[in-house]
Protein backbone atom coordinates (compact mmCIF):
# COMPACT_ATOMS: atom_id res chain seq x y z
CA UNK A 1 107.87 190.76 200.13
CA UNK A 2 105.87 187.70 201.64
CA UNK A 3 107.96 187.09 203.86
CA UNK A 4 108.17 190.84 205.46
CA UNK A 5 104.37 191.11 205.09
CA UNK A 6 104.30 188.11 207.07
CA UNK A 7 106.62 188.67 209.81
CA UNK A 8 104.87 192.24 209.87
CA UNK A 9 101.50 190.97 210.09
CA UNK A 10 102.18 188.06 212.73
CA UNK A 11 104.04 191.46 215.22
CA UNK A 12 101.04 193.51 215.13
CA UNK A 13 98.75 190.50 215.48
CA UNK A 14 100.41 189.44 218.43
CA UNK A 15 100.16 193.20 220.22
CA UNK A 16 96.32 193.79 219.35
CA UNK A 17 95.88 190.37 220.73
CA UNK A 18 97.68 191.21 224.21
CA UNK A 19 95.78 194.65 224.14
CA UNK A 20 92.74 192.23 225.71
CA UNK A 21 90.36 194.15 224.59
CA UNK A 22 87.43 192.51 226.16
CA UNK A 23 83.52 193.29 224.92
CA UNK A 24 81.44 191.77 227.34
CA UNK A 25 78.32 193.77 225.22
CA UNK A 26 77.98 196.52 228.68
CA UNK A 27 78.83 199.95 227.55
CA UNK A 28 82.18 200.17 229.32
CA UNK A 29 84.18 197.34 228.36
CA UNK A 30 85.67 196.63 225.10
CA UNK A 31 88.55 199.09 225.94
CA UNK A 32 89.37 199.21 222.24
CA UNK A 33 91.26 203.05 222.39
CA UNK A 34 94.26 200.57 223.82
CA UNK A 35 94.05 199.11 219.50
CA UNK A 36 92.80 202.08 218.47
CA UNK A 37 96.42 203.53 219.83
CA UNK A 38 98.10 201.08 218.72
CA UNK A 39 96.94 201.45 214.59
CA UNK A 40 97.19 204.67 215.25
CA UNK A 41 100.70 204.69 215.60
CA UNK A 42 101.65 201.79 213.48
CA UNK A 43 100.30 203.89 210.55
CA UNK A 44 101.29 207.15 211.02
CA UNK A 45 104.75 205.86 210.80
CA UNK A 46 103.85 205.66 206.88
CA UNK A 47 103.53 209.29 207.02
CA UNK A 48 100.00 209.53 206.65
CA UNK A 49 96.90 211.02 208.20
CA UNK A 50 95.01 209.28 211.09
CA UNK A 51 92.08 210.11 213.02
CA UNK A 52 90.82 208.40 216.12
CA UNK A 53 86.85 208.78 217.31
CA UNK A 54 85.83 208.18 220.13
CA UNK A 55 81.80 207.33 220.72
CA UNK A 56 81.83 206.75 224.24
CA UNK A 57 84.70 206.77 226.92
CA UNK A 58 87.48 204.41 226.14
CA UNK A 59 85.67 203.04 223.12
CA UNK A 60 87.76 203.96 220.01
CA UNK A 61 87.73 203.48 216.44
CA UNK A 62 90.70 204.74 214.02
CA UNK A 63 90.42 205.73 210.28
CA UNK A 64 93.07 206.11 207.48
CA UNK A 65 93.20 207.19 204.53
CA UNK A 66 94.94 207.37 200.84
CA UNK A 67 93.30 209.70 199.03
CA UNK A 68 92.97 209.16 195.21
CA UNK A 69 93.13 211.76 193.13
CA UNK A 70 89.89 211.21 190.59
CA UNK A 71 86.85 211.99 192.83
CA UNK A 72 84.80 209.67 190.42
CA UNK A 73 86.85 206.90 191.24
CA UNK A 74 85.26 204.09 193.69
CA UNK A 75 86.36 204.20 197.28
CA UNK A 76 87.61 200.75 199.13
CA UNK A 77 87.25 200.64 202.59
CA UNK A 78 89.33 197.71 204.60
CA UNK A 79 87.10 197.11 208.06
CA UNK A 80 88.59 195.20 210.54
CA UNK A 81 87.55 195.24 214.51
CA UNK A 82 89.57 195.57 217.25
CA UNK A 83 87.16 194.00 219.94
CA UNK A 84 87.12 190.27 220.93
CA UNK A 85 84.53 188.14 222.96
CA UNK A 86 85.59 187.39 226.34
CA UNK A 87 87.13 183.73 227.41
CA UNK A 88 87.50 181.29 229.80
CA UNK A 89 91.20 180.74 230.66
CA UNK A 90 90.29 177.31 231.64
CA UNK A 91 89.97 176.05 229.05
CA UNK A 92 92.69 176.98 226.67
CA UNK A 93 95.79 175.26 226.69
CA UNK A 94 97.83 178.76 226.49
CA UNK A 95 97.16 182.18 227.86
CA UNK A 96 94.60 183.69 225.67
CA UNK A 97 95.78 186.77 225.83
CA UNK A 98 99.88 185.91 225.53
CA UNK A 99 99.95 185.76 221.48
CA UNK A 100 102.48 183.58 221.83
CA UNK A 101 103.77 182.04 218.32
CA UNK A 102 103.89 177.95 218.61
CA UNK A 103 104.81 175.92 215.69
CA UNK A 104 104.22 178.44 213.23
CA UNK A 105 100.63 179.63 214.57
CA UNK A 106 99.54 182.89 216.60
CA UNK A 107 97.56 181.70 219.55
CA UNK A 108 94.76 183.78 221.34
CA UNK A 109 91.60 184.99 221.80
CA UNK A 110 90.86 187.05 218.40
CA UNK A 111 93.71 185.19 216.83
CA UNK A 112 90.62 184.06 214.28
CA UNK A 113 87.82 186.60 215.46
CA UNK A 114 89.27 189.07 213.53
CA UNK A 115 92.15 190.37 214.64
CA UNK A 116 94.04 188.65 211.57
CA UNK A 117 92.28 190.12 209.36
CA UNK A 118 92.63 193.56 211.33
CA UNK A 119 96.46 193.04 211.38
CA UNK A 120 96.89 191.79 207.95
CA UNK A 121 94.57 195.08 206.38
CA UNK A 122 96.74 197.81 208.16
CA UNK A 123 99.85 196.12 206.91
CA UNK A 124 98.78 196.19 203.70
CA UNK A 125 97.50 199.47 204.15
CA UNK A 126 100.58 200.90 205.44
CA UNK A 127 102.76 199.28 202.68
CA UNK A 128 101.06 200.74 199.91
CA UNK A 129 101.49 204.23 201.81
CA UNK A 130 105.27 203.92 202.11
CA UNK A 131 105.79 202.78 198.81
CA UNK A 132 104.14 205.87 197.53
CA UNK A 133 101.52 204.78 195.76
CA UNK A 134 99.25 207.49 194.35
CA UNK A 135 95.93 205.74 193.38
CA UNK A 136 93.13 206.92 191.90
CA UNK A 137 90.39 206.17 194.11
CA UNK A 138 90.80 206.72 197.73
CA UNK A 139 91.48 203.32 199.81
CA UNK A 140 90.45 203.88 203.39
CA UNK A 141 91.26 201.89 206.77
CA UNK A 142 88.74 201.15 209.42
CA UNK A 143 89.42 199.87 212.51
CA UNK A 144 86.59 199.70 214.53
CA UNK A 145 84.77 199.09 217.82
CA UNK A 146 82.51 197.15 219.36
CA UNK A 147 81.67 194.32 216.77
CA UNK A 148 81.16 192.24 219.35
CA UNK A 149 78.19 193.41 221.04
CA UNK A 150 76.69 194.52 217.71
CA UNK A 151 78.34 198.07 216.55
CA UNK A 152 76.25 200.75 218.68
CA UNK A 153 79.35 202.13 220.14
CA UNK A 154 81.75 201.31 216.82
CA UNK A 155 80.00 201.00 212.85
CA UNK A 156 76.63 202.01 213.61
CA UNK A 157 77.58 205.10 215.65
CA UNK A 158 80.50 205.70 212.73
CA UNK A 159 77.75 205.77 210.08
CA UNK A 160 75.00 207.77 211.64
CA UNK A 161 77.57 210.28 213.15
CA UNK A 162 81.24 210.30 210.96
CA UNK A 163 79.54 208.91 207.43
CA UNK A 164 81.74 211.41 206.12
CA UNK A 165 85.19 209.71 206.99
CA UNK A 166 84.29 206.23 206.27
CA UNK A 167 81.81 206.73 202.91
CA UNK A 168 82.67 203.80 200.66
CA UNK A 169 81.45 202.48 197.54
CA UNK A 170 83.13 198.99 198.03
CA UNK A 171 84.02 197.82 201.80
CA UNK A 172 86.02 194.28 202.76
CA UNK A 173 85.80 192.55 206.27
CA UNK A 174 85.19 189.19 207.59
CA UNK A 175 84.16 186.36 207.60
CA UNK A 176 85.26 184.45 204.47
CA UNK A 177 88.72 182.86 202.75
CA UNK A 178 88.32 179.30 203.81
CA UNK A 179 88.49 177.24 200.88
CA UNK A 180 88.39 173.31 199.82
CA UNK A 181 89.02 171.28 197.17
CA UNK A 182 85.94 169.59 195.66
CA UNK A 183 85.85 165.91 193.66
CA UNK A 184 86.32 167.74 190.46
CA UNK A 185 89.99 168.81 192.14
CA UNK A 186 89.11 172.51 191.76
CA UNK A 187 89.74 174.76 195.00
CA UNK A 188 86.85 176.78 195.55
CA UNK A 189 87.09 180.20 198.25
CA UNK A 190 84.37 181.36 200.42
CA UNK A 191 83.14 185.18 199.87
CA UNK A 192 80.47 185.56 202.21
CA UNK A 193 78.11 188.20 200.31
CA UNK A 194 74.99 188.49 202.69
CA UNK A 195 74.44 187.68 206.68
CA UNK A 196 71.14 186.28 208.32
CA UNK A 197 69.36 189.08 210.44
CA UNK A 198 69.56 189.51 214.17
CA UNK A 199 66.04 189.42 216.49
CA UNK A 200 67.81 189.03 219.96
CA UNK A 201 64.10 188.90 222.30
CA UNK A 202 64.16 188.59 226.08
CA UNK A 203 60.53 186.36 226.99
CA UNK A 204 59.39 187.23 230.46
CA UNK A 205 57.56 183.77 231.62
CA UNK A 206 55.24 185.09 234.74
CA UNK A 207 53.73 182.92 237.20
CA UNK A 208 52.42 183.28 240.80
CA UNK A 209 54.84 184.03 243.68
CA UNK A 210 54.08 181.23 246.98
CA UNK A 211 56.04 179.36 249.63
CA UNK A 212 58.38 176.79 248.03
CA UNK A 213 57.77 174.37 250.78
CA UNK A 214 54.32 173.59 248.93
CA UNK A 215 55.20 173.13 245.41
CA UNK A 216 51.60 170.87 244.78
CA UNK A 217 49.92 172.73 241.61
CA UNK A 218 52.26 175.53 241.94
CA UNK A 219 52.19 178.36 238.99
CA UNK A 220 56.26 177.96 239.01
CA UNK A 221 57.67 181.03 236.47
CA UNK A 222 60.74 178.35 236.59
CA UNK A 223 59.34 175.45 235.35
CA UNK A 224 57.20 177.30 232.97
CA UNK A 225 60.72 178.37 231.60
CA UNK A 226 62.13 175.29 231.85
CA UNK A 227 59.35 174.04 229.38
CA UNK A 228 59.86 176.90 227.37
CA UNK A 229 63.67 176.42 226.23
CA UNK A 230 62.69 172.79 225.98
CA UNK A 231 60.14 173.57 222.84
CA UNK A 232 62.31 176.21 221.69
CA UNK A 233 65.15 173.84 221.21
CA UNK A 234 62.99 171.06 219.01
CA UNK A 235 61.17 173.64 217.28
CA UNK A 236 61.92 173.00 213.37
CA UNK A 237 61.01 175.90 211.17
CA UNK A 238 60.89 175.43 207.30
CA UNK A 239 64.91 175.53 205.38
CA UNK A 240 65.31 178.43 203.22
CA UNK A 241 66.96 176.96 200.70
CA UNK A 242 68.89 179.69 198.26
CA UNK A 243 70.76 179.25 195.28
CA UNK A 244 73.88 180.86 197.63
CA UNK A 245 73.35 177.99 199.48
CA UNK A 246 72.80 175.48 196.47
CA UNK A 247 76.09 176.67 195.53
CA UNK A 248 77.78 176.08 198.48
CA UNK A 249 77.13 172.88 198.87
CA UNK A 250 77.82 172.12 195.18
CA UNK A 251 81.50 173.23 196.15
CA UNK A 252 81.46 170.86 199.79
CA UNK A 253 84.09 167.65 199.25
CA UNK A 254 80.88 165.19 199.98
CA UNK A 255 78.92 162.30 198.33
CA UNK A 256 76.59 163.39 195.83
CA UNK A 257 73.38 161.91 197.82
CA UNK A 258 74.44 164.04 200.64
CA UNK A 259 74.46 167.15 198.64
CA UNK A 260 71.13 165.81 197.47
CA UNK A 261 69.65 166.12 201.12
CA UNK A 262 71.03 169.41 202.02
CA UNK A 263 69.40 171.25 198.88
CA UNK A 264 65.89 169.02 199.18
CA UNK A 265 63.65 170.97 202.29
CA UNK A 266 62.09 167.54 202.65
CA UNK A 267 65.18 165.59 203.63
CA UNK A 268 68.13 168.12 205.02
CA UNK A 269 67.11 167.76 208.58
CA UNK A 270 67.69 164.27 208.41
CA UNK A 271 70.80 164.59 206.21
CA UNK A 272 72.24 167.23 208.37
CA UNK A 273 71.92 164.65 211.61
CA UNK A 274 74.30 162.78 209.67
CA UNK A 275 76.84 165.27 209.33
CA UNK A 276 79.94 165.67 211.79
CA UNK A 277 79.19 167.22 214.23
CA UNK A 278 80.70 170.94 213.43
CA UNK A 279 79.64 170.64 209.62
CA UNK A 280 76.39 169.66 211.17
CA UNK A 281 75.86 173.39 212.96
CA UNK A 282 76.90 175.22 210.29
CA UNK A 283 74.53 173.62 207.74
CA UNK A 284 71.51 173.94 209.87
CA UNK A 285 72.48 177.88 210.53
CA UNK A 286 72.96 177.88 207.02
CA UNK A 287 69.42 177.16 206.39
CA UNK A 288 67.36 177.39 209.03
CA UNK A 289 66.26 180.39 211.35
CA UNK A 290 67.48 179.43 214.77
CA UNK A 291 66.58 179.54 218.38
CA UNK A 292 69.43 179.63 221.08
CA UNK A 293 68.07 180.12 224.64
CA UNK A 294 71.31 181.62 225.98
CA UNK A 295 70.54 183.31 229.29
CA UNK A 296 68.06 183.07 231.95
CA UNK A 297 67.51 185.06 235.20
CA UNK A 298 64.54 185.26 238.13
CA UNK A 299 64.04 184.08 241.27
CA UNK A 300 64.58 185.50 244.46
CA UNK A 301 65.49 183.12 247.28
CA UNK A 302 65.42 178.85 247.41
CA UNK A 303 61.75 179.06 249.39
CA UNK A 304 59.90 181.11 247.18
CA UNK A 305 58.36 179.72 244.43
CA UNK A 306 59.76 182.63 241.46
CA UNK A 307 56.76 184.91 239.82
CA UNK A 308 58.73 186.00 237.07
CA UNK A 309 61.82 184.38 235.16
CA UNK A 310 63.58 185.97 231.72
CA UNK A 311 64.61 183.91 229.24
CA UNK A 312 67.17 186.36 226.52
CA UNK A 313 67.38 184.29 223.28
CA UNK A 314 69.50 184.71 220.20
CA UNK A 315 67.35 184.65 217.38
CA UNK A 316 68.96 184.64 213.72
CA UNK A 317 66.85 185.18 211.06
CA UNK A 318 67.11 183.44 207.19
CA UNK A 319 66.90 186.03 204.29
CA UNK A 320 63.35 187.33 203.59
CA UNK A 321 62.50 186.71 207.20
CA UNK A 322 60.32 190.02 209.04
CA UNK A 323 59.46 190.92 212.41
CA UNK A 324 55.97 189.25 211.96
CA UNK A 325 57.52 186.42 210.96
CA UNK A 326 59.71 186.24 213.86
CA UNK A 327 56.67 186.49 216.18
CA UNK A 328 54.71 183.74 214.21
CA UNK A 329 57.56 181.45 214.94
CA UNK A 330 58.03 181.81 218.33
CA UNK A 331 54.19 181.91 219.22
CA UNK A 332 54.16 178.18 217.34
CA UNK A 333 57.08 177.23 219.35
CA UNK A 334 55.88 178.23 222.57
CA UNK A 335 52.07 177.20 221.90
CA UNK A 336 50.03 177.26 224.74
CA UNK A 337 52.79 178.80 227.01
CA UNK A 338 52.58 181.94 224.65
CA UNK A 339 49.40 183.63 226.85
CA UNK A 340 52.31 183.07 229.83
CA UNK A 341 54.94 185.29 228.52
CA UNK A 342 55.74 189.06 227.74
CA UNK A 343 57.90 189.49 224.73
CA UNK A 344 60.28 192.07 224.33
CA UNK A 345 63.25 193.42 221.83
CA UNK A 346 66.92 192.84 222.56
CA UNK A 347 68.56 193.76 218.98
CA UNK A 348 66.90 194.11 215.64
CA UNK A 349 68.68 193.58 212.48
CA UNK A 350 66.70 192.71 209.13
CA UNK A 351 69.19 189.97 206.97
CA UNK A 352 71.19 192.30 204.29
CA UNK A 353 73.08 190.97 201.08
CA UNK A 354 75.44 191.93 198.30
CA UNK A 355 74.65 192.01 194.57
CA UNK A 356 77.51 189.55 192.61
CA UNK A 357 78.39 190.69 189.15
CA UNK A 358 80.60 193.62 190.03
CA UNK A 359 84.18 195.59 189.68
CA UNK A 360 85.35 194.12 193.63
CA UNK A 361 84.23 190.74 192.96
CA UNK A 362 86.29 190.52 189.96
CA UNK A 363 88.92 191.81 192.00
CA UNK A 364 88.73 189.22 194.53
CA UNK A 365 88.88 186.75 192.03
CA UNK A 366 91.93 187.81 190.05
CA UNK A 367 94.07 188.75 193.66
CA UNK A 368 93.04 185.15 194.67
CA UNK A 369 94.49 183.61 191.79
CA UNK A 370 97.97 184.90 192.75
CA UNK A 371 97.86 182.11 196.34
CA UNK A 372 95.48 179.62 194.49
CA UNK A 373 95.93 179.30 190.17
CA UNK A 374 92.76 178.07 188.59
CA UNK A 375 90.55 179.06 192.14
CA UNK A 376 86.82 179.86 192.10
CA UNK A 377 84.86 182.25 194.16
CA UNK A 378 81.46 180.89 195.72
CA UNK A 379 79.01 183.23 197.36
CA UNK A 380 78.07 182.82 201.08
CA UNK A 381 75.78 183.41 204.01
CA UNK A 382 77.22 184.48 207.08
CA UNK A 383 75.46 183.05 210.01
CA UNK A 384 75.99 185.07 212.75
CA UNK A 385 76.48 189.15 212.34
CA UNK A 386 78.84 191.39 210.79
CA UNK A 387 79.36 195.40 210.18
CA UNK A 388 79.14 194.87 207.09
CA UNK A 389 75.08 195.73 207.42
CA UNK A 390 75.71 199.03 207.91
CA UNK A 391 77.70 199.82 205.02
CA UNK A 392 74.93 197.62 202.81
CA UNK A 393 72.11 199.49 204.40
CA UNK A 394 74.36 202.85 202.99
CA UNK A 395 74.19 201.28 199.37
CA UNK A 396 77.68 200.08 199.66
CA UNK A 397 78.94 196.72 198.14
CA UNK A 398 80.35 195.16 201.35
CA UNK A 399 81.59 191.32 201.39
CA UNK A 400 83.00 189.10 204.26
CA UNK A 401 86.10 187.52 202.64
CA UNK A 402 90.08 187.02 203.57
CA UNK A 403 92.38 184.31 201.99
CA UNK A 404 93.93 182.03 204.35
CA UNK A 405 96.23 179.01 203.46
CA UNK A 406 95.36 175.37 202.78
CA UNK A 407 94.58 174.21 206.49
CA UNK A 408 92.33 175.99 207.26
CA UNK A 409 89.12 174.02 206.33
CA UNK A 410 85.71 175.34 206.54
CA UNK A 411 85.70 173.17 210.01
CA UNK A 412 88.62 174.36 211.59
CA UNK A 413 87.74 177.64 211.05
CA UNK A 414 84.03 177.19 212.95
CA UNK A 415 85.34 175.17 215.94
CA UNK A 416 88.40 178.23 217.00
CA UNK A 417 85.90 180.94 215.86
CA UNK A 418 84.73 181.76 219.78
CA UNK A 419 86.23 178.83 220.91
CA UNK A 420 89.22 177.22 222.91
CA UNK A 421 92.47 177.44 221.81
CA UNK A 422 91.68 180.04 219.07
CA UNK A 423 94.66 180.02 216.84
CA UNK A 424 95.81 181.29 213.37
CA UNK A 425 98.94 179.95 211.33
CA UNK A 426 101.37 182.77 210.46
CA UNK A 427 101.57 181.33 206.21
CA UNK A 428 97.80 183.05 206.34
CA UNK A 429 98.48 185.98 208.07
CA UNK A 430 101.12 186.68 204.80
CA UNK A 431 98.53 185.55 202.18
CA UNK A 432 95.86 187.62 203.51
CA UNK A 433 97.93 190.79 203.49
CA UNK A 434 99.18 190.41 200.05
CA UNK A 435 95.40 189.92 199.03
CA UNK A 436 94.43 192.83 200.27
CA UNK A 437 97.24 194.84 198.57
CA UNK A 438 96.02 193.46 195.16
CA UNK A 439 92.31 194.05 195.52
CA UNK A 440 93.22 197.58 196.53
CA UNK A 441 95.87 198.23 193.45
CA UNK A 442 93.12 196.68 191.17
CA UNK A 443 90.10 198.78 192.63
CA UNK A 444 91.57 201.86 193.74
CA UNK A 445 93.97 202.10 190.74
């Protein structure tokens, strides 16, 4: 069986991967009905019923369903996305969109970012169909849209419009299923139960408009900008340092007086400069509200001095973190710049999190046990977003989790994750499906 769940799970990989469906974040990319087609006829071939919803022209999302046959039973929904971010071919050492198999590994863009995961849930899915399993609670699958650029056109416009054929009590998706072996020799997976917030803001630095061949004194938008993503990128706001996060690092393979320094508020900034580089990032996400100045645009021609310049920057916000409090930060960052700049909303999104202590957490733990004997679960933050919010926001249990084999570390996984040369090996693609099949046989009944 692990062998056909792999070699079934690699196939579909590979064709949602040359699907390229792009989401730059403007309504009209993403393409995802291409995927949405695709599903849609993998698992109908189990003899099942499929719908396909469209929210805005060529934006699709496909659901399927097992229906149980105890309406009291709890509902599991497997989420995976279909979208991917776009890439620069460039720099990748393969066509990202080929999903070419080398050395036992899937290469491409989404090969990580979650196409895996997508691949590996509607093979599990569809096995479970054709074997004629009759459970008792209704499993659903979700393959949805527009991730990417935040769910409007996929999750969010699923729950506020189809709640109906999604409604879940308990809902998988990513990110999670690294894992590592700590000092004390016990392997230890990542279940990522909550996600920081999202406060996207677009600053408008003004200035005065004037001939650029007299820059003397000038009121230069530009430079006032240029100052701008300068603070931004020193300011240091105070750790939030949870007991999700204690735990993590309880579980990370390093020296105890590192550990030390990443749970003490006083002393993780200096410990994380310490870090490798990639651990570094994470850690400081981890803990920290952050501050990206991503994209800037003004000016008008090379001999005007520009009036106005927008800075867009990707705020994410620690648990327990408002609206006020994003404000607060960013006038302290900007400090006397502040009466220089308009400040306006890009995407809201408070953080959300997942109680522990419940019937799909148990189930995660026993299904992992069948890859990894003797494993432990440890709770997570994930740093960027998820659609897992909605679901939460619903009252839904939803966690980020997967189960992928022994390479790939916590590191590996961070550096492909949007990056170059985004790859998956094919021994995870196998694992993850049969996970999947025994959370679902354990929840679902």
């Amino acid at each position: 069986m692990a062998n056909e769940l792999t070699g079934a799970t690699t196939e579909l990989l590979q064709a949602l991967i040359r699907n390229e469906c792009v989401n730059d974040g403007t309504p009209d990319s993403g393409g995802e009905k291409r995927n949405a087609d695709l599903l849609d006829d993998y698992l109908a071939g189990a003899g099942i019923g499929v719908e396909q919803f469209e929210s805005h022209p060529g934006r699709g999302s496909v659901v399927a369903r097992i229906e149980g046959s105890d309406p009291t039973a709890p509902t599991l929904c497997l989420m995976g996305h279909t979208d991917v971010v776009p890439v620069n071919p460039a720099g990748w050492s393969r066509d990202p969109f080929a999903g070419e198999l080398i050395d036992g590994e899937v290469w491409g863009r989404g090969a990580i970012d979650m196409l895996n995961l997508t691949a590996s849930m509607a093979v599990a899915f569809r096995t479970l169909a054709k074997s004629g399993w009759k459970p008792k609670g209704t499993l659903v699958y979700f393959g949805v849209a527009d991730e990417e650029a935040g769910g409007h056109w996929g999750a969010e416009w699923m729950v506020d419009h189809q709640w109906d054929a999604i409604k879940s009590d308990f809902v998988l998706t990513e990110m999670g299923g690294w894992s590592s072996v700590g000092h004390d020799a016990v392997r230890r997976v990542v279940v990522n139960t909550g996600e920081k917030g999202i406060a996207w803001r677009r600053l408008r630095v003004s200035g005065t408009p004037a001939h650029g061949s007299m820059p003397f004194g000038a009121d230069n938008a530009l430079i006032k900008a240029a100052e701008i993503v300068r603070r931004l990128s020193v300011y240091r706001p105070a750790a939030k340092i949870t007991e999700v996060w204690k735990a993590t690092v309880a579980a990370m393979p390093l020296p105890a007086e590192l550990q030390a320094g990443l749970i003490d508020p006083a002393r993780i900034w200096s410990t994380i400069e310490t870090l490798p580089p990639a651990l570094a990032r994470t850690c400081h996400a981890a803990t920290h509200t952050t501050f990206s100045p991503n994209v800037a645009h003004g000016g008008q021609k090379t001999n005007i001095i520009p009036d106005m310049v927008e800075l867009d920057i990707d705020i994410r916000t620690v648990p327990g973190t408002t609206e006020a409090d994003v404000a607060a930060h960013l006038a302290e960052a900007l400090g006397d710049l502040a009466a220089h700049v308009s400040i306006s909303p890009l995407q809201q999104g408070d953080p959300t999190e997942s109680p522990l202590g419940n019937a799909l957490w148990d189930a995660i733990s026993t299904a992992t046990q069948v890859a990894y004997p003797g494993a432990e679960l440890i709770p997570g933050l994930i740093v960027g977003g998820t659609d897992a919010r909605f679901f939460r926001k619903k009252g839904a249990v939803a966690y980020g989790t997967g189960l992928f084999s022994s390479q790939v570390s916590f590191e590996s996984f961070g550096t492909r994750f949007h990056g170059n040369d985004e790859r998956i090996d094919t021994e995870s693609l196998g694992l993850a499906a049969d996970f999947w099949m025994h959370i679902a046989r354990e929840i679902c009944g």
